[in-house]
Protein backbone atom coordinates (compact mmCIF):
# COMPACT_ATOMS: atom_id res chain seq x y z
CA UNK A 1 88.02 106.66 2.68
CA UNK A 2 91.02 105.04 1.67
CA UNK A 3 94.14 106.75 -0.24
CA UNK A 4 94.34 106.04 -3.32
CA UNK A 5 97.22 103.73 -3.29
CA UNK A 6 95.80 101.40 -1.30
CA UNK A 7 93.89 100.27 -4.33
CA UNK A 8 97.12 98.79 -5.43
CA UNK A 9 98.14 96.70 -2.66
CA UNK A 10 98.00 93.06 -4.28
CA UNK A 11 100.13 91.80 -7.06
CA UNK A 12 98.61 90.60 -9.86
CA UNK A 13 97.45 86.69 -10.09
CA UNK A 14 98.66 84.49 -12.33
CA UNK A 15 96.48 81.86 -13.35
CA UNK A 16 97.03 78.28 -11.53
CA UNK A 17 98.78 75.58 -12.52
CA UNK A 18 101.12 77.01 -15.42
CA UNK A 19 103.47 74.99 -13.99
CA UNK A 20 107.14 76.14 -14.09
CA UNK A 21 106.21 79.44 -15.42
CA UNK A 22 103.55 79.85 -12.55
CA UNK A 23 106.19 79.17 -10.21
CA UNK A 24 108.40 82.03 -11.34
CA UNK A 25 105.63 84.34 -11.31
CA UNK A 26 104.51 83.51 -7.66
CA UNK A 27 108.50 83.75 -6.76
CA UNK A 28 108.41 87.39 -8.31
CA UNK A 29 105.44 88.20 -6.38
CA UNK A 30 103.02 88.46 -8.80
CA UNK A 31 101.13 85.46 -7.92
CA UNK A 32 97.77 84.66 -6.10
CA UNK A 33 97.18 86.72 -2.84
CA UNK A 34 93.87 85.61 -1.63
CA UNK A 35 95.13 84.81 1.86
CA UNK A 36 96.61 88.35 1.87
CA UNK A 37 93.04 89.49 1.31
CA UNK A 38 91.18 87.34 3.70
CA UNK A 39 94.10 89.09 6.06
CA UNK A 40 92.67 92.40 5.16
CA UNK A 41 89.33 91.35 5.58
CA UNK A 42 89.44 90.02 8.85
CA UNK A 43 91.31 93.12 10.11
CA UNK A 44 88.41 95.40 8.90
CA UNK A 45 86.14 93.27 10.84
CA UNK A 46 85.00 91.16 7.58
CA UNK A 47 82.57 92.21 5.00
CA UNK A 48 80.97 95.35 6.40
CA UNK A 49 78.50 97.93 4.65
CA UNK A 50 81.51 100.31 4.11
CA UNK A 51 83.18 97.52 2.29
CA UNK A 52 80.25 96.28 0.20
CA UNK A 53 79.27 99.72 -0.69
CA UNK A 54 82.93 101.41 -1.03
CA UNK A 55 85.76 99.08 -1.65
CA UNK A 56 85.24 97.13 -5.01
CA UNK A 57 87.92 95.12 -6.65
CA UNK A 58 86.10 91.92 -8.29
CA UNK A 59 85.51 90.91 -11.43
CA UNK A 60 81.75 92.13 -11.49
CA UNK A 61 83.06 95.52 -9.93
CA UNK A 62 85.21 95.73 -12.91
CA UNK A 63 82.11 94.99 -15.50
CA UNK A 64 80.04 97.62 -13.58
CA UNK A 65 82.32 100.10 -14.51
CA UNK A 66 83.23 98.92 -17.85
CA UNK A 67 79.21 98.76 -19.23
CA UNK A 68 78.29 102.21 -17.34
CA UNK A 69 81.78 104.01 -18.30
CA UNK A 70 81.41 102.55 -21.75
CA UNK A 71 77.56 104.19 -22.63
CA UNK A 72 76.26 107.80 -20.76
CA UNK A 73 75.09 110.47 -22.70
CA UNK A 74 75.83 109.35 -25.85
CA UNK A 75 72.84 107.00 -25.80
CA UNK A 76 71.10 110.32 -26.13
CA UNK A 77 73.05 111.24 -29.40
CA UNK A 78 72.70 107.71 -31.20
CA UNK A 79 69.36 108.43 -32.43
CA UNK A 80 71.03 111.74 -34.25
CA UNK A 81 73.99 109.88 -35.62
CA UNK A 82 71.13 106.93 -36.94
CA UNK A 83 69.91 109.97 -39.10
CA UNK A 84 73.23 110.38 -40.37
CA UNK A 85 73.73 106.65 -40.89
CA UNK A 86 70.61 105.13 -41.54
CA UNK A 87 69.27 102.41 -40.18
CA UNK A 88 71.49 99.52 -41.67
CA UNK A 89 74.67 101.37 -41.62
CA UNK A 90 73.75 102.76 -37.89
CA UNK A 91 73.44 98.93 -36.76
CA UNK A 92 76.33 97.78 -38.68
CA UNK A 93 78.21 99.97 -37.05
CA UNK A 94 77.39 99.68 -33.65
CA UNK A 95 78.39 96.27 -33.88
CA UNK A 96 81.61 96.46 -36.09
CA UNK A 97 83.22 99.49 -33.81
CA UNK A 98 81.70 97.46 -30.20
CA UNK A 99 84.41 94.04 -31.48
CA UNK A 100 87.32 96.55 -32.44
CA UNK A 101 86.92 98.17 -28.91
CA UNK A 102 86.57 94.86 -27.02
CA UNK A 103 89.45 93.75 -29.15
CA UNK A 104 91.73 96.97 -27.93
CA UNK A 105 90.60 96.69 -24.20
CA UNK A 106 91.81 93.03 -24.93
CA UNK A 107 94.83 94.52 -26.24
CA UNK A 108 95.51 97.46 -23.51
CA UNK A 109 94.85 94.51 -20.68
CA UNK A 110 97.53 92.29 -22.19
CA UNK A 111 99.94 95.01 -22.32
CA UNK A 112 99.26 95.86 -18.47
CA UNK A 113 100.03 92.43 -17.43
CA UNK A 114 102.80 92.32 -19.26
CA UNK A 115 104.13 95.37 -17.73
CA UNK A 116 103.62 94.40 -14.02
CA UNK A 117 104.78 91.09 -14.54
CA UNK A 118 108.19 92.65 -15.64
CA UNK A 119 108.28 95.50 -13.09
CA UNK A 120 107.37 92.82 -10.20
CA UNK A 121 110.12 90.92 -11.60
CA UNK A 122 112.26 93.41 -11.28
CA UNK A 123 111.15 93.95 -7.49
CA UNK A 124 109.23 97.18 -8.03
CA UNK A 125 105.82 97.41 -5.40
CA UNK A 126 102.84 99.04 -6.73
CA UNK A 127 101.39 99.12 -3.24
CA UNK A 128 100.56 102.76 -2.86
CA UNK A 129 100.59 103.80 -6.53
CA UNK A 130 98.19 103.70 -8.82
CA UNK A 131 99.76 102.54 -12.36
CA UNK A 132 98.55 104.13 -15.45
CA UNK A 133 98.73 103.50 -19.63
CA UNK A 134 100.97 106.31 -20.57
CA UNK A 135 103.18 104.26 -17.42
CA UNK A 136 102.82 101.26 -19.13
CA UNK A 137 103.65 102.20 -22.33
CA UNK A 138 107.12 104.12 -21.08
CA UNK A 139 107.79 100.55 -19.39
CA UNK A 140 107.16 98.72 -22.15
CA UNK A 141 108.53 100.77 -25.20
CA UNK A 142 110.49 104.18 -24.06
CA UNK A 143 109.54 107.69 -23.20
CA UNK A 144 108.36 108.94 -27.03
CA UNK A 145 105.39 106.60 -26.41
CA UNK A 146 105.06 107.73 -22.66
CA UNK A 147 104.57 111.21 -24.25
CA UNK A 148 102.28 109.88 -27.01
CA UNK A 149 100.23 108.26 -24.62
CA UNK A 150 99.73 110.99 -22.22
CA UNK A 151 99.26 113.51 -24.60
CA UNK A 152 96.26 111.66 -25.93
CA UNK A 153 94.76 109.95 -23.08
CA UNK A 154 94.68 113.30 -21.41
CA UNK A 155 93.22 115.13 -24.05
CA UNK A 156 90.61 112.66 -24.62
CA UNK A 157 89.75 112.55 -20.91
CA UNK A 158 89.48 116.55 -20.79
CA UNK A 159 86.98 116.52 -23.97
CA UNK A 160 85.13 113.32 -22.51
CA UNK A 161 84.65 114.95 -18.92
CA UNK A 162 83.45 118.49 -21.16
CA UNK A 163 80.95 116.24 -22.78
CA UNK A 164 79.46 115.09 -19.91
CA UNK A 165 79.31 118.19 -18.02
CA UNK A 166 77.55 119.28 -21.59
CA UNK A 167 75.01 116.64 -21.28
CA UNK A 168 74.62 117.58 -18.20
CA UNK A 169 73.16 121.44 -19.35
CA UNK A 170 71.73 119.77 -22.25
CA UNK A 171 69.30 117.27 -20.15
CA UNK A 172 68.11 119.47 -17.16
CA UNK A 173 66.70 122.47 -19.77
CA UNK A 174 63.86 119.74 -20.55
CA UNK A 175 63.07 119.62 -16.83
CA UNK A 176 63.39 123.16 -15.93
CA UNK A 177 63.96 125.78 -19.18
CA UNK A 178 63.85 128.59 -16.88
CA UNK A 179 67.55 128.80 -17.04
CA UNK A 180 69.26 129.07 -20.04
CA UNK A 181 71.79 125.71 -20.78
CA UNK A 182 75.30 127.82 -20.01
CA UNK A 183 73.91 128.64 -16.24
CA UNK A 184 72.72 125.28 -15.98
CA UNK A 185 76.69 124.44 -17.15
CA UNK A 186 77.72 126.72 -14.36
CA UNK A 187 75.92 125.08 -11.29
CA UNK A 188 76.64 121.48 -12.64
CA UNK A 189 80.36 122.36 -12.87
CA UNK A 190 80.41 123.20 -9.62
CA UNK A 191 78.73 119.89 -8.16
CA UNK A 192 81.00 117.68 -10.54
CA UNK A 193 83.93 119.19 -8.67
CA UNK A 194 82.42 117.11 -5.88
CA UNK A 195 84.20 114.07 -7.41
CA UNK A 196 87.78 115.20 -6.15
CA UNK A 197 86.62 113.60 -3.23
CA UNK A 198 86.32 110.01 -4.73
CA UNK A 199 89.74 108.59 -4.11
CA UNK A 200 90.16 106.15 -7.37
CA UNK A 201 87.88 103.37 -9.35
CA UNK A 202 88.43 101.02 -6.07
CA UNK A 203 86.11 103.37 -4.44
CA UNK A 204 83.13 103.27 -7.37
CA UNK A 205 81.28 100.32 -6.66
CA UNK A 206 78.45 101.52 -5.81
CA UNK A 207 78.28 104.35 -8.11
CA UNK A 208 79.03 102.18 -11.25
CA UNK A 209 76.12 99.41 -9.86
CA UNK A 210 73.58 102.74 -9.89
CA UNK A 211 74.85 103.93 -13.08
CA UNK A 212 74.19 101.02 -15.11
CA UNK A 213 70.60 100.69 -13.38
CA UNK A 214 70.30 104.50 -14.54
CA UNK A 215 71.13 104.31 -18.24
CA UNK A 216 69.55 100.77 -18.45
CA UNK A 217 65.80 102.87 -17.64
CA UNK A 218 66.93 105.67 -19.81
CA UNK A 219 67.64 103.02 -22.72
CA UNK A 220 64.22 101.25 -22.43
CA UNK A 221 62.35 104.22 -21.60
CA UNK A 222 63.56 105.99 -25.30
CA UNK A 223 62.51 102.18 -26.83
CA UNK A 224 59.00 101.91 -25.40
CA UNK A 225 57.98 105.82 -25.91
CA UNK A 226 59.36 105.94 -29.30
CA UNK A 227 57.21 102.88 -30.34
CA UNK A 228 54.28 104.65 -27.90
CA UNK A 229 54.43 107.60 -29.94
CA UNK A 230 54.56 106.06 -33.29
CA UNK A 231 55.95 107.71 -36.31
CA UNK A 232 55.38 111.58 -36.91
CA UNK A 233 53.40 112.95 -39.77
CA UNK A 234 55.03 112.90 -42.49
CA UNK A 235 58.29 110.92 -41.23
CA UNK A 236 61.23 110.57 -43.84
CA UNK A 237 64.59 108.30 -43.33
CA UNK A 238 66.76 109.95 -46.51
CA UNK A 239 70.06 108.85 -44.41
CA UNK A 240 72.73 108.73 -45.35
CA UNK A 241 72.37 111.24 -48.22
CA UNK A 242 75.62 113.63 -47.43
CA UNK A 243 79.41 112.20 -46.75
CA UNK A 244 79.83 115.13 -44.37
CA UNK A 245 77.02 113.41 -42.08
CA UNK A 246 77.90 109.70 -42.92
CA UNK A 247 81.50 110.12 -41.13
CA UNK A 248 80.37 112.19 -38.73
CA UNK A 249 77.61 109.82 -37.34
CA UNK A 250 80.91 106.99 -37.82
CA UNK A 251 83.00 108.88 -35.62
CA UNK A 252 80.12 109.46 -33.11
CA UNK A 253 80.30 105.52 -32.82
CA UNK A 254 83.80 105.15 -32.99
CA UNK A 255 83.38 107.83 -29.56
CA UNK A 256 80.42 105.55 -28.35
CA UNK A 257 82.70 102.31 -27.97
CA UNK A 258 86.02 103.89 -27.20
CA UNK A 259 85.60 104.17 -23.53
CA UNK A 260 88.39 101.98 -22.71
CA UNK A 261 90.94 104.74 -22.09
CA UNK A 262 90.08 104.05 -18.12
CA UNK A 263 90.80 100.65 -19.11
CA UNK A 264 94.12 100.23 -17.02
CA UNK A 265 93.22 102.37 -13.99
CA UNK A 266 90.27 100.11 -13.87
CA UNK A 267 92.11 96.57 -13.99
CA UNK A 268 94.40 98.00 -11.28
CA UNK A 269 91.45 97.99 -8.95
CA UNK A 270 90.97 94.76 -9.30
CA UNK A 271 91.60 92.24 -6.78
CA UNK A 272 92.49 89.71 -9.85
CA UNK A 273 93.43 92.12 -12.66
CA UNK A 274 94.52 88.87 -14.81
CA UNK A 275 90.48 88.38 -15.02
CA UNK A 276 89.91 91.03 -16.66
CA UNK A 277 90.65 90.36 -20.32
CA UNK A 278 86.95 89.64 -21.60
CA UNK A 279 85.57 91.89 -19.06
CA UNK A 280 84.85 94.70 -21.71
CA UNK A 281 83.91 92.43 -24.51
CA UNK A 282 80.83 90.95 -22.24
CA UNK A 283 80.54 94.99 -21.03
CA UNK A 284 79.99 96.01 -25.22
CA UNK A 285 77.41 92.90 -25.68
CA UNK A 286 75.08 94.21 -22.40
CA UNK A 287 75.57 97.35 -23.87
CA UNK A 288 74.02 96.40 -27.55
CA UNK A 289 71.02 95.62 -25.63
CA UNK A 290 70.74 98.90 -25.08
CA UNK A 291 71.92 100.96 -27.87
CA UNK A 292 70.49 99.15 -30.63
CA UNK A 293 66.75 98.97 -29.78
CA UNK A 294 66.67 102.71 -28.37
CA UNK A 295 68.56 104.36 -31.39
CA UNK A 296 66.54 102.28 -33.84
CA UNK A 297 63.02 103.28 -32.54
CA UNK A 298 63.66 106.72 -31.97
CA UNK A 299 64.99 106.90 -35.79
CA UNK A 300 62.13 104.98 -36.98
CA UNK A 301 59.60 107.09 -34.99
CA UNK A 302 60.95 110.66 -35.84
CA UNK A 303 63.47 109.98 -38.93
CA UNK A 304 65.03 112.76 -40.45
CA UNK A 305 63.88 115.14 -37.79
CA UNK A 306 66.64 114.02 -35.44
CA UNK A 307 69.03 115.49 -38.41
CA UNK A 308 68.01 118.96 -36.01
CA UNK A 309 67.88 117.43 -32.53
CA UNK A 310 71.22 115.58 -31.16
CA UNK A 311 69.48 115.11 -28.04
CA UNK A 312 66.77 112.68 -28.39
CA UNK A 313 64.82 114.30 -25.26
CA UNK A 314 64.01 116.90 -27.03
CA UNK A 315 61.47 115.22 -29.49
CA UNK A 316 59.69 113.30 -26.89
CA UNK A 317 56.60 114.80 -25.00
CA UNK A 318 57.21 115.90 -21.48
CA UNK A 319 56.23 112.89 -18.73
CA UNK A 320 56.70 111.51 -15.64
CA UNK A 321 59.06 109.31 -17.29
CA UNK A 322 60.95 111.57 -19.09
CA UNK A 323 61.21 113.46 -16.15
CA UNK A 324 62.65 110.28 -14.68
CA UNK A 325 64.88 109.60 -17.35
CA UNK A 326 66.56 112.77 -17.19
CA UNK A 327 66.75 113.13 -13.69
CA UNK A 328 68.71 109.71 -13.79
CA UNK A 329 70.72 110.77 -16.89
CA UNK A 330 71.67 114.10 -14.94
CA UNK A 331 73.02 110.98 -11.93
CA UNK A 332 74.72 109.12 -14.21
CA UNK A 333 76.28 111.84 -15.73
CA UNK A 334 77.93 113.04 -12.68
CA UNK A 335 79.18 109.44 -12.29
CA UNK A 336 80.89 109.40 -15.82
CA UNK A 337 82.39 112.68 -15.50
CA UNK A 338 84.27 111.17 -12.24
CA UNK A 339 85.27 108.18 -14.06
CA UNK A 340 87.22 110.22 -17.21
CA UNK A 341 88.67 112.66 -14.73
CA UNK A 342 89.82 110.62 -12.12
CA UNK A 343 92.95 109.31 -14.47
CA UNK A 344 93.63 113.07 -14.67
CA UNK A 345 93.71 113.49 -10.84
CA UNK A 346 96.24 110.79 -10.82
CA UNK A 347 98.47 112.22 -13.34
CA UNK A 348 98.42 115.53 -11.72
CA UNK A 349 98.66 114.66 -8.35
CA UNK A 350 101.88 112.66 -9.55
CA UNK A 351 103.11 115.98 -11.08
CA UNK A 352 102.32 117.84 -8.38
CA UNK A 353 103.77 115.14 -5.78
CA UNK A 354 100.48 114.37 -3.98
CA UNK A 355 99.86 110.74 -5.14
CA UNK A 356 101.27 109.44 -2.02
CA UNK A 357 99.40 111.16 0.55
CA UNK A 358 97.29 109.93 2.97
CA UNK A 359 95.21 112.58 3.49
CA UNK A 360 91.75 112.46 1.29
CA UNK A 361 91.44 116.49 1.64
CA UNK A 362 94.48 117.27 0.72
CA UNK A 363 94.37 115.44 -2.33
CA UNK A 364 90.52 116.87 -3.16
CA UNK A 365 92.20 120.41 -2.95
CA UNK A 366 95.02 119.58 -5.21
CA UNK A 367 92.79 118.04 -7.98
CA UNK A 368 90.42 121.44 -8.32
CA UNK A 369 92.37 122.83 -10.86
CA UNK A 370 91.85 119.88 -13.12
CA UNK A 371 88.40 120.79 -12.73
CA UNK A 372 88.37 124.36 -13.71
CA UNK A 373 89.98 123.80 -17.50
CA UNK A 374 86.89 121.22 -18.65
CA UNK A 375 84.32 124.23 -16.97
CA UNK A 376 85.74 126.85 -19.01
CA UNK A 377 85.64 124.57 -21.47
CA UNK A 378 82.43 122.99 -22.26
CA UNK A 379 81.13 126.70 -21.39
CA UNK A 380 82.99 127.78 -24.74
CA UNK A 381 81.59 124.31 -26.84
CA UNK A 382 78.30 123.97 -25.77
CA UNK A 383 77.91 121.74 -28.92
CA UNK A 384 76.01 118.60 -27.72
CA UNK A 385 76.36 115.95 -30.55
CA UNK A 386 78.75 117.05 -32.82
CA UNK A 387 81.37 117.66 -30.17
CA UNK A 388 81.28 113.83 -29.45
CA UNK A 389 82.04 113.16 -32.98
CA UNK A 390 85.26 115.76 -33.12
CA UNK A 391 86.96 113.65 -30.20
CA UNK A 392 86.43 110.46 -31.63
CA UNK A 393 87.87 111.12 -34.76
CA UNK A 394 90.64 113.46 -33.07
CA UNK A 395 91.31 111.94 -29.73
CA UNK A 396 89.61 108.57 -29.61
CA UNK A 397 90.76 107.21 -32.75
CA UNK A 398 94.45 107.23 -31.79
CA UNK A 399 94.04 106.70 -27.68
CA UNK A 400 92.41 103.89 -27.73
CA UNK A 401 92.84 102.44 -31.01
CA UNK A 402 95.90 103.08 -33.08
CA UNK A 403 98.18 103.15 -30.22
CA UNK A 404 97.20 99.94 -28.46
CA UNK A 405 97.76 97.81 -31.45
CA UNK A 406 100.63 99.20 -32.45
CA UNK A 407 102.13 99.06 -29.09
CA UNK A 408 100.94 95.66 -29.01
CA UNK A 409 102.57 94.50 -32.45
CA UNK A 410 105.78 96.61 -31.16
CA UNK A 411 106.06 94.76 -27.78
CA UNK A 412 105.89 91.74 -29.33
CA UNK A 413 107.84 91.63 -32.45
CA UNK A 414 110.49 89.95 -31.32
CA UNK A 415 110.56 86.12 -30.87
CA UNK A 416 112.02 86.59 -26.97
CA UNK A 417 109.18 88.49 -26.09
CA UNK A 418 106.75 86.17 -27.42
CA UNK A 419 108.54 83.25 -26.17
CA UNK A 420 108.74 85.03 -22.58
CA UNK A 421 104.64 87.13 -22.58
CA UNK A 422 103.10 86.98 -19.52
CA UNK A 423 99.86 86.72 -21.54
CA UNK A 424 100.11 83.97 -24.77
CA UNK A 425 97.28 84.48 -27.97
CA UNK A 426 94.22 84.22 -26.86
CA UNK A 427 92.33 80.29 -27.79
CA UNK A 428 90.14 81.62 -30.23
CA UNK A 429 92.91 83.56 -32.40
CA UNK A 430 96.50 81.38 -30.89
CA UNK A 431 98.29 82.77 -33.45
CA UNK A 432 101.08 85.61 -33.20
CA UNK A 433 100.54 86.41 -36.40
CA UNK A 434 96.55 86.15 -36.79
CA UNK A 435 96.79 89.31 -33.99
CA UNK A 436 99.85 91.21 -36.28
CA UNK A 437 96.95 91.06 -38.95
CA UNK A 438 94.36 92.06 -36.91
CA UNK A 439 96.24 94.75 -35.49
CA UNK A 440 97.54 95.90 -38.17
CA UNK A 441 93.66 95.96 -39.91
CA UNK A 442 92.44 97.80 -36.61
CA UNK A 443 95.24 100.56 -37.69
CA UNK A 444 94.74 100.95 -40.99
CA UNK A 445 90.75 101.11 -41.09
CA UNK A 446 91.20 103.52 -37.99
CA UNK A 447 93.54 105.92 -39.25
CA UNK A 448 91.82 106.24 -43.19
CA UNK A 449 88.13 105.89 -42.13
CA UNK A 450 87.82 106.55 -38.21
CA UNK A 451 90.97 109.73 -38.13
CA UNK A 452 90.84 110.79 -41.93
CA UNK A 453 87.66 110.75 -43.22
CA UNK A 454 85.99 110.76 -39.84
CA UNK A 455 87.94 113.85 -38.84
CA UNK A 456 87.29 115.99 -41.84
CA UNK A 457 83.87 115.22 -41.77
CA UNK A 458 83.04 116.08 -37.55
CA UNK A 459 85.47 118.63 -38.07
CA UNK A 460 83.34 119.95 -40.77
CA UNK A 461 80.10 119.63 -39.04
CA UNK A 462 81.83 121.20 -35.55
CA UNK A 463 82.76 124.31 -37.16
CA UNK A 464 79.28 124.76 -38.75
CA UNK A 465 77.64 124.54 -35.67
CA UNK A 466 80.23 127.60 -34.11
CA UNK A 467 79.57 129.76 -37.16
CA UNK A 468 75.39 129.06 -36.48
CA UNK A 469 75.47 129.49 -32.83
CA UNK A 470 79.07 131.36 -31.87
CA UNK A 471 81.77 130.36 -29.31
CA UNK A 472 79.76 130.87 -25.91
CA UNK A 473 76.42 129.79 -26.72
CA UNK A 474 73.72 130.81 -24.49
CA UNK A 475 71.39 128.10 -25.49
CA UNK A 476 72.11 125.47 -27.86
CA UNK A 477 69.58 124.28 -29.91
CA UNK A 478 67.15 125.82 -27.32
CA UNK A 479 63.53 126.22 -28.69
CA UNK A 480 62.69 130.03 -29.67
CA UNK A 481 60.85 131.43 -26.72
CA UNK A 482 58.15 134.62 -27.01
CA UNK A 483 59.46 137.71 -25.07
CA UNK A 484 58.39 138.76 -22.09
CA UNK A 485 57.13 141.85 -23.85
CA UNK A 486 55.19 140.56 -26.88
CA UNK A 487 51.68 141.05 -26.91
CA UNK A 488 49.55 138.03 -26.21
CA UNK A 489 47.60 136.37 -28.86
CA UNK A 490 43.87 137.71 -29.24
CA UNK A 491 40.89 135.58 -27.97
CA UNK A 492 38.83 133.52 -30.43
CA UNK A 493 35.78 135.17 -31.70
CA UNK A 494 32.47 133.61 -31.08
C-alpha cells in the first residue's frame, strides 16, 4: 500500500497550447507531468498487477468512482419515492436534480483548479497531502466558509456512511431473517471498519470497477423481474396524493444525485485532475440507464404498495437472483461506505496529526474512532428510506448545492478574478453572467423547494416513522413472524 499522500504527487495539468498563460502555469509547476509519471512507472517495474488493480488515477478511474459513488442503495429506495412522486413527476425529477448535480460537480471542479493553481503559484507542494473542499474553500474565500464547509460535508458524510451501513441490515434480512436487522447492523459495522485500511480514492480502482458491475445487475435485475412479475391484483398508482410524501420522495432525489461531496478528494487522485470537469455529468447519464427503467417497473408492477416498503427487495419473490442481487448490493455497499468515510479519515487524521505518516497501520488504528459514531448511529435510525430523504433536504441540499454556487459566484465576482481563472466559462454557457444566473437559480430552487419544503416534509415523515417503530428498532419494517410458542394450524379435513 501506498500512504496516502502519495496520491498527490503530480501537479495539476494545464491544458496545451494556452499559449502565454500555459507557460506561466507550467513555470508555477502546475503543468503537464507525464514524463514524471513514466519516471514512476519505470521505477515500479512498469505496469504490474499491483498497479492495474491498486493505483488508479485516470480519467476512467475517476468515472468508476463517480457512477458507483453516485447510485448504491438508494436504487433500492427509488421505487418508494416513485410512489410518492408518481410516475411523471418521479422521471422528471430524476432528470432535473441528475443536470443540477453535474452542474455543481462542474462547479466544485472549477473551484479546485482554481485553488491549486493559486497555491502552486504561490510555491505550496501537495505531494504528500491530500487536499480537500472545506481546504479549498478556506483558500479561496476565508475561514467562515472553511467552517461552513466542514461542518456540512462532514455531517453529510457521517449520515451517508449510516445509510449504507443501514442498507446493509436492511438487504441481508431477505437472505437470512434469522437475525433480526440491528444484529445484522452489528456484524456489518464491524466488517466496514475494514475500510480504515484503504489508504485514499487512488487506491479504489478496482473496487469502484466491481461496484458499478454490482449495481448495474442489481438495476436490471429489479427491471426484468418487475416486468416478470407483472402488476399485482388490484395495483393502484394514487401518487402523488399528500405534500408530506411529494417533498419527501423530492428530497430522496435531491440525496440520489448529490454524491459529489467526494468530488474533490476524487479529482485529486487523478493523474490529470484538469480532465475531470464532465466526468460526473457522463457518470449521472450511465446512471439514468439505470435508475429510470428499474424505479419505473417496480412502481408500475406493485404501485401504491411500495408507499409500505422503502426497500424494493422486499416485494419481490425470493430467487436465485435476488439472492444474487443482494449479495452484490451487500458488496457494493461496503464499497460506498469506504468512499463517504474516507474524506472523514482525512480530516481526522489531519486533526489528529497522522496525515503524514507512512505507516498504513498506524493510520487504520487512528481512523477507528470515526467508525464507531456512524455504528452507534445507524443502530439508533434504523429508518431505511426516509432517513435518505432527511439528509438530502438537511445536509445535501447545502453541501453540495447551495454552497458550491455560491462559492462559485463569490470567487468570481470580481472582474480580476475572472480576467485571471484558471478555468474560463465553459463553450456551451461562455458567459460570466449566464453561470451568475444559473447559480443563482440552483440556490434559490434549492433552498425553497430542496431545504424548505423538502425539509419539513422528510422531517415530517422521519419523525413518524420514530413514533411507529421507536429509537432502537429491532426490526424495521420486518414482516410479523408467528412465535415460537403458538400452536400450529390444524390439518385439513378430508
Amino acid at each position: 500500500m501506498v500512504p496516502g499522500g502519495e496520491q498527490a504527487e503530480d501537479a495539476i495539468v494545464a491544458d496545451a497550447g494556452n499559449g502565454k498563460g500555459g507557460e506561466a502555469l507550467r513555470a508555477m509547476g502546475v503543468a503537464g507531468d507525464d514524463a514524471e509519471q513514466q519516471q514512476q512507472q519505470q521505477r515500479d517495474g512498469g505496469f504490474s498487477m499491483k498497479s492495474l488493480l491498486w493505483h488508479g488515477g485516470s480519467v476512467w478511474d475517476a468515472w468508476f468512482s463517480c457512477a458507483s459513488n453516485q447510485v448504491a442503495q438508494v436504487l433500492l429506495t427509488l421505487p418508494y419515492s416513485f410512489s410518492q412522486l408518481g410516475m411523471v413527476s418521479g422521471v422528471l425529477l430524476q432528470i432535473f436534480y441528475g443536470l443540477m448535480g453535474s452542474w455543481t460537480a462542474y462547479l466544485i471542479s472549477v473551484l479546485y483548479v482554481e485553488y491549486r493553481a493559486r497555491k502552486e503559484k504561490e510555491g505550496v507542494s501537495f505531494k504528500n497531502h491530500v487536499i480537500q473542499w472545506f481546504e479549498v474553500l478556506d483558500g479561496l474565500l476565508g475561514p467562515y466558509w472553511k467552517a461552513a464547509g466542514l461542518a456540512f460535508n462532514c455531517t453529510f458524510l457521517l449520515f451517508g456512511s449510516v445509510i449504507q451501513l443501514i442498507a446493509c441490515a436492511s438487504n441481508i434480512y431477505y437472505i437470512n431473517d434469522r437475525l433480526d436487522k440491528r444484529t445484522w447492523t452489528y456484524i456489518f459495522g464491524a466488517c466496514c471498519a475494514t475500510t480504515v485500511f484503504i489508504p485514499s480514492f487512488h487506491n479504489y480502482r478496482v473496487w469502484s470497477f466491481l461496484g458499478l458491475g454490482m449495481t448495474t445487475y442489481t438495476a436490471w435485475y429489479l427491471t426484468i423481474a418487475a416486468a416478470v412479475h407483472g402488476q399485482v391484483d388490484g395495483v393502484t398508482h394514487s401518487g402523488p396524493n399528500k405534500l408530506v410524501l411529494y417533498f419527501t420522495g423530492a428530497t430522496n432525489i435531491l440525496y440520489t444525485f448529490g454524491g459529489h461531496a467526494v468530488t474533490v478528494e476524487i479529482m485529486h487522485a487523478m493523474w490529470k485532475p484538469r480532465k475531470f470537469k464532465y466526468i460526473y455529468l457522463l457518470a449521472t447519464l450511465y446512471v439514468f440507464t439505470l435508475t429510470l427503467p428499474s424505479a419505473a417497473a417496480m412502481y408500475w408492477a406493485f404501485g401504491d404498495q411500495l408507499l409500505t416498503h422503502s426497500n424494493a427487495f422486499s416485494l419481490l419473490p425470493r430467487t436465485g437472483w435476488r439472492d444474487a442481487a443482494v449479495i452484490l448490493m451487500l458488496v457494493h455497499q461496503f464499497i460506498t461506505f469506504g468512499f463517504a468515510c474516507t474524506p472523514l479519515y482525512f480530516v481526522w487524521e489531519k486533526a489528529v496529526g497522522m496525515h503524514d505518516t507512512g505507516s498504513v497501520l498506524k493510520r487504520a488504528l487512528a481512523r477507528l474512532p470515526i467508525v464507531v459514531p456512524i455504528w452507534f448511529l445507524a443502530i439508533i435510525f434504523p429508518f431505511f428510506g426516509p432517513i435518505n430523504s432527511a439528509v438530502g433536504a438537511l445536509l445535501v441540499s447545502f453541501t453540495v448545492y447551495v454552497i458550491p454556487a455560491l462559492a462559485h459566484m463569490l470567487t468570481y465576482r470580481s472582474a480580476s478574478a475572472r480576467l485571471n481563472a484558471a478555468e474560463k466559462p465553459p463553450s456551451f454557457l461562455p458567459s460570466w453572467s449566464g453561470m451568475f444566473v444559473v447559480n443563482a437559480f440552483v440556490v434559490a430552487w434549492v433552498l425553497v423547494v430542496g431545504f424548505g419544503l423538502g425539509g419539513w416534509a422528510s422531517v415530517t415523515n422521519f419523525v413518524k416513522q420514530v413514533d411507529t417503530f421507536g429509537l432502537f428498532a429491532r426490526c424495521y419494517q420486518c414482516p410479523p413472524k408467528p412465535h415460537a410458542g403458538s400452536p400450529l394450524p390444524a390439518p385439513p379435513h378430508h
